[in-house]
Protein backbone atom coordinates (compact mmCIF):
# COMPACT_ATOMS: atom_id res chain seq x y z
CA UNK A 1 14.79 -28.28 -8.59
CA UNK A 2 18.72 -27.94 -7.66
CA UNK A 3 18.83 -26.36 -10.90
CA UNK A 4 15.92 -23.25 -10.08
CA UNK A 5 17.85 -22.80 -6.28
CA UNK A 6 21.41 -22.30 -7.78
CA UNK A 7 20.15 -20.09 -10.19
CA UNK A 8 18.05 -17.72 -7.55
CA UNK A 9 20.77 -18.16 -5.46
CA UNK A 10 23.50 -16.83 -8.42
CA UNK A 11 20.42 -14.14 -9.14
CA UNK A 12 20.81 -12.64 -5.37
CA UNK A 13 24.81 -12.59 -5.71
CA UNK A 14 24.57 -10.12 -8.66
CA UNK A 15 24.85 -6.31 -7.34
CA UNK A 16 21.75 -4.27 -8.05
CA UNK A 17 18.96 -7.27 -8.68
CA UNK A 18 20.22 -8.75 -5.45
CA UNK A 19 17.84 -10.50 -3.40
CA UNK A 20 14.90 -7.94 -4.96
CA UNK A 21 14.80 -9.96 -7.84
CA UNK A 22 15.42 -13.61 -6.85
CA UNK A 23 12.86 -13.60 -4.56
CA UNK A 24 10.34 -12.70 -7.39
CA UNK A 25 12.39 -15.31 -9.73
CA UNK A 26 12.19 -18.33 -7.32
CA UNK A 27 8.82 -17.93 -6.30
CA UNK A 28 7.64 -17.45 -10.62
CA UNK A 29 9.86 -20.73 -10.71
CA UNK A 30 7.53 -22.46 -7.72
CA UNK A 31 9.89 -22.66 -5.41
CA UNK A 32 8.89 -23.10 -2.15
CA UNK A 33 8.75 -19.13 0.12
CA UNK A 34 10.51 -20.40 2.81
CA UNK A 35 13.57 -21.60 1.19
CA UNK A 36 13.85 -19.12 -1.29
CA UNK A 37 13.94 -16.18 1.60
CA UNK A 38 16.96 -18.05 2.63
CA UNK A 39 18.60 -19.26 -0.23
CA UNK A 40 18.52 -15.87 -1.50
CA UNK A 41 19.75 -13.87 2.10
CA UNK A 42 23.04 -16.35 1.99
CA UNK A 43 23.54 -15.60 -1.81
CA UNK A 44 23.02 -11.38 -0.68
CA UNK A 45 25.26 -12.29 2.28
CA UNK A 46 28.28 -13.87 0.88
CA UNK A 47 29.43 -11.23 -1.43
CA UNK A 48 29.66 -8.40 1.81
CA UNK A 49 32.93 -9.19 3.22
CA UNK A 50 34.44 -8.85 -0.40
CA UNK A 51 32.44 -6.08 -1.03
CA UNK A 52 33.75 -4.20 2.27
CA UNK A 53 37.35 -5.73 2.45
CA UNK A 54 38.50 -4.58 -1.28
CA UNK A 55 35.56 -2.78 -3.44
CA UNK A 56 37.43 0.51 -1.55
CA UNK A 57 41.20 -0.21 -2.71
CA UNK A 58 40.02 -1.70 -5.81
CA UNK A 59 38.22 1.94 -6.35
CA UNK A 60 41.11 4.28 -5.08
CA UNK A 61 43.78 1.92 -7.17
CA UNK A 62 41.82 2.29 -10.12
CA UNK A 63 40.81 6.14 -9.61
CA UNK A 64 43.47 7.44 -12.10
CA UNK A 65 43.48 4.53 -14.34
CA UNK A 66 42.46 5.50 -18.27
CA UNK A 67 40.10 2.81 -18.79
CA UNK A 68 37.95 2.24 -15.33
CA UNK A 69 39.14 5.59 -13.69
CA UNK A 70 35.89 7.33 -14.66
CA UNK A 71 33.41 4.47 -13.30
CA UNK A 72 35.77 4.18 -10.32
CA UNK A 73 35.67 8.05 -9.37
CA UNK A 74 32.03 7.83 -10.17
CA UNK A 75 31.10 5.60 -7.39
CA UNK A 76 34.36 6.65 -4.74
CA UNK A 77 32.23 10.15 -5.52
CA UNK A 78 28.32 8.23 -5.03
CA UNK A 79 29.27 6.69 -2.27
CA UNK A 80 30.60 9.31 -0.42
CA UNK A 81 28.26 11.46 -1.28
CA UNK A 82 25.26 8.87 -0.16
CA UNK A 83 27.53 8.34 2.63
CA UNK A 84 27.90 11.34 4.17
CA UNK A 85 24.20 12.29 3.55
CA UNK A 86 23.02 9.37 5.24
CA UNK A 87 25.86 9.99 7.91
CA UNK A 88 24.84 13.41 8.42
CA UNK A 89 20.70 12.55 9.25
CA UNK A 90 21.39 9.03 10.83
CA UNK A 91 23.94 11.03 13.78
CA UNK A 92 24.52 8.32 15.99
CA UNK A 93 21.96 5.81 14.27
CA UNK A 94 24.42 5.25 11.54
CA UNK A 95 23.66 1.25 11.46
CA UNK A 96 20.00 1.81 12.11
CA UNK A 97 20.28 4.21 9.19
CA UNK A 98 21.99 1.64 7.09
CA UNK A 99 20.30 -1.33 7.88
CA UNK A 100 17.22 0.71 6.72
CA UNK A 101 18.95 1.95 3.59
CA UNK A 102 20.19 -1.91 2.58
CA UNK A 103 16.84 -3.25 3.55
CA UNK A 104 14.06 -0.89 1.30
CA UNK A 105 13.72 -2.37 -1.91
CA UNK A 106 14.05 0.59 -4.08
CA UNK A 107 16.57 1.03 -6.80
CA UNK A 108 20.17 1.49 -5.88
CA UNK A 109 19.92 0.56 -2.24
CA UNK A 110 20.87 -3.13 -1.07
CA UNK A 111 23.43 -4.79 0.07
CA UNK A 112 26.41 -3.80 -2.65
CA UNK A 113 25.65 -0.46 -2.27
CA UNK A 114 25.16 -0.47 1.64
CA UNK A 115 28.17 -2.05 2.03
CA UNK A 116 30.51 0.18 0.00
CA UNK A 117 28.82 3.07 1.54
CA UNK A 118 29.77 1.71 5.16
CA UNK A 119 33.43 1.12 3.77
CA UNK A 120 33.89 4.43 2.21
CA UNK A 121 32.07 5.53 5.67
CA UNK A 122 35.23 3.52 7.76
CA UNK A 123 32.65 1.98 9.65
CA UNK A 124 33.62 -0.88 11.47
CA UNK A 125 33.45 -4.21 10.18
CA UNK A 126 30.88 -5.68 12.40
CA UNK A 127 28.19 -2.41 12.41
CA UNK A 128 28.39 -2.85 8.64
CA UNK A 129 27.67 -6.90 8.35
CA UNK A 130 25.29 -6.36 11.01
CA UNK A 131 23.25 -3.24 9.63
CA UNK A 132 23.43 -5.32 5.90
CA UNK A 133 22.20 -9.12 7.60
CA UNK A 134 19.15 -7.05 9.23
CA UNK A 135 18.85 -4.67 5.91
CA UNK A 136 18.34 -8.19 3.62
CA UNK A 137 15.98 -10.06 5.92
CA UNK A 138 13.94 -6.83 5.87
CA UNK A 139 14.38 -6.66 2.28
CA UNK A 140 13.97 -10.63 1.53
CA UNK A 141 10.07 -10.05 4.39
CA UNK A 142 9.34 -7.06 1.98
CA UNK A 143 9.79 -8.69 -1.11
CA UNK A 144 8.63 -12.26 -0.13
CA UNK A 145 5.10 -10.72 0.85
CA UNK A 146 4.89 -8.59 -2.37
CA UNK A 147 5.99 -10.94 -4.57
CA UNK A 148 3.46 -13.28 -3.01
CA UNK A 149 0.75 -11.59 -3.04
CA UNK A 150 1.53 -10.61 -6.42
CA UNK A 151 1.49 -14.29 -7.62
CA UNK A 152 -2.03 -14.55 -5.83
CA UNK A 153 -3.55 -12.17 -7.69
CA UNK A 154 -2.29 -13.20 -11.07
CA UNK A 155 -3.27 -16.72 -10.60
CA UNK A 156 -6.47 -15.57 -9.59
CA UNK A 157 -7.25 -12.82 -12.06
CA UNK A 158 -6.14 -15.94 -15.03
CA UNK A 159 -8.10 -18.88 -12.69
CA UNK A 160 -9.46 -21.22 -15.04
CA UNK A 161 -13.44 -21.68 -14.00
């Protein structure tokens, strides 16, 4: 049982799958909903200091490099780009707008890409951990109900009569 929450928990550390895809994993594994939703928010959580402290030096050190210059001008240029889009119809609702993007379950939003966004954004520390915590509990409600209503209809479209 330790075994299935360290591994959901590892599952909603990893940028892109996030908390989108542990949910689904932990709840397949019959893990509890409850404890899941908030294994997997502190496993989305823990990486977003990092993520906003150094993913933007680690980017602009690396821009010119040979080997990892081209992946790190590709997503200095993504996230400003998304950045300033999502600056530019949010106005003064930047967080709101943020906590919105981190918290839709879509591809390429979450809390990685949030978070480098609000960094490349210099937005303040606190809007940006606040805007991401409210963008993965919406995300973990979301995908907590889907995925559990997607296990109740499986089950009950293969219920043995």
């Amino acid at each position: 049982m330790i075994k299935n929450y360290l591994l959901v928990f590892l599952i909603s550390m990893f940028p892109l799958i996030e908390l989108r895809g542990a949910i689904p994993v932990g709840l397949g594994l019959g893990l509890p909903i409850l404890p899941t939703y908030l294994v997997c928010v502190v496993g989305n959580m823990i990486p977003v200091p990092f993520i906003y402290l150094f993913a933007r030096k680690f980017l602009i050190w690396g821009y010119h490099k040979p080997v990892i210059g081209p992946f790190c001008r590709f997503c200095i240029n993504k996230g400003e780009k998304g950045g300033r889009a999502l600056e530019a119809k949010a106005g003064r609702g930047l967080v709101v707008a943020l906590l919105l993007f981190v918290g839709i379950p879509l591809p390429g939003t979450g809390a990685w890409t949030g978070t480098l966004a609000g960094s490349i954004l210099d937005m303040k520390f606190k809007d940006v951990l606040i805007a991401c915590m409210g963008g993965v509990l919406l995300a973990g409600i979301i995908m907590g109900l889907a995925s559990a209503g997607l296990l109740g209809a499986v089950s009950t479209l293969f219920a043995v009569k």
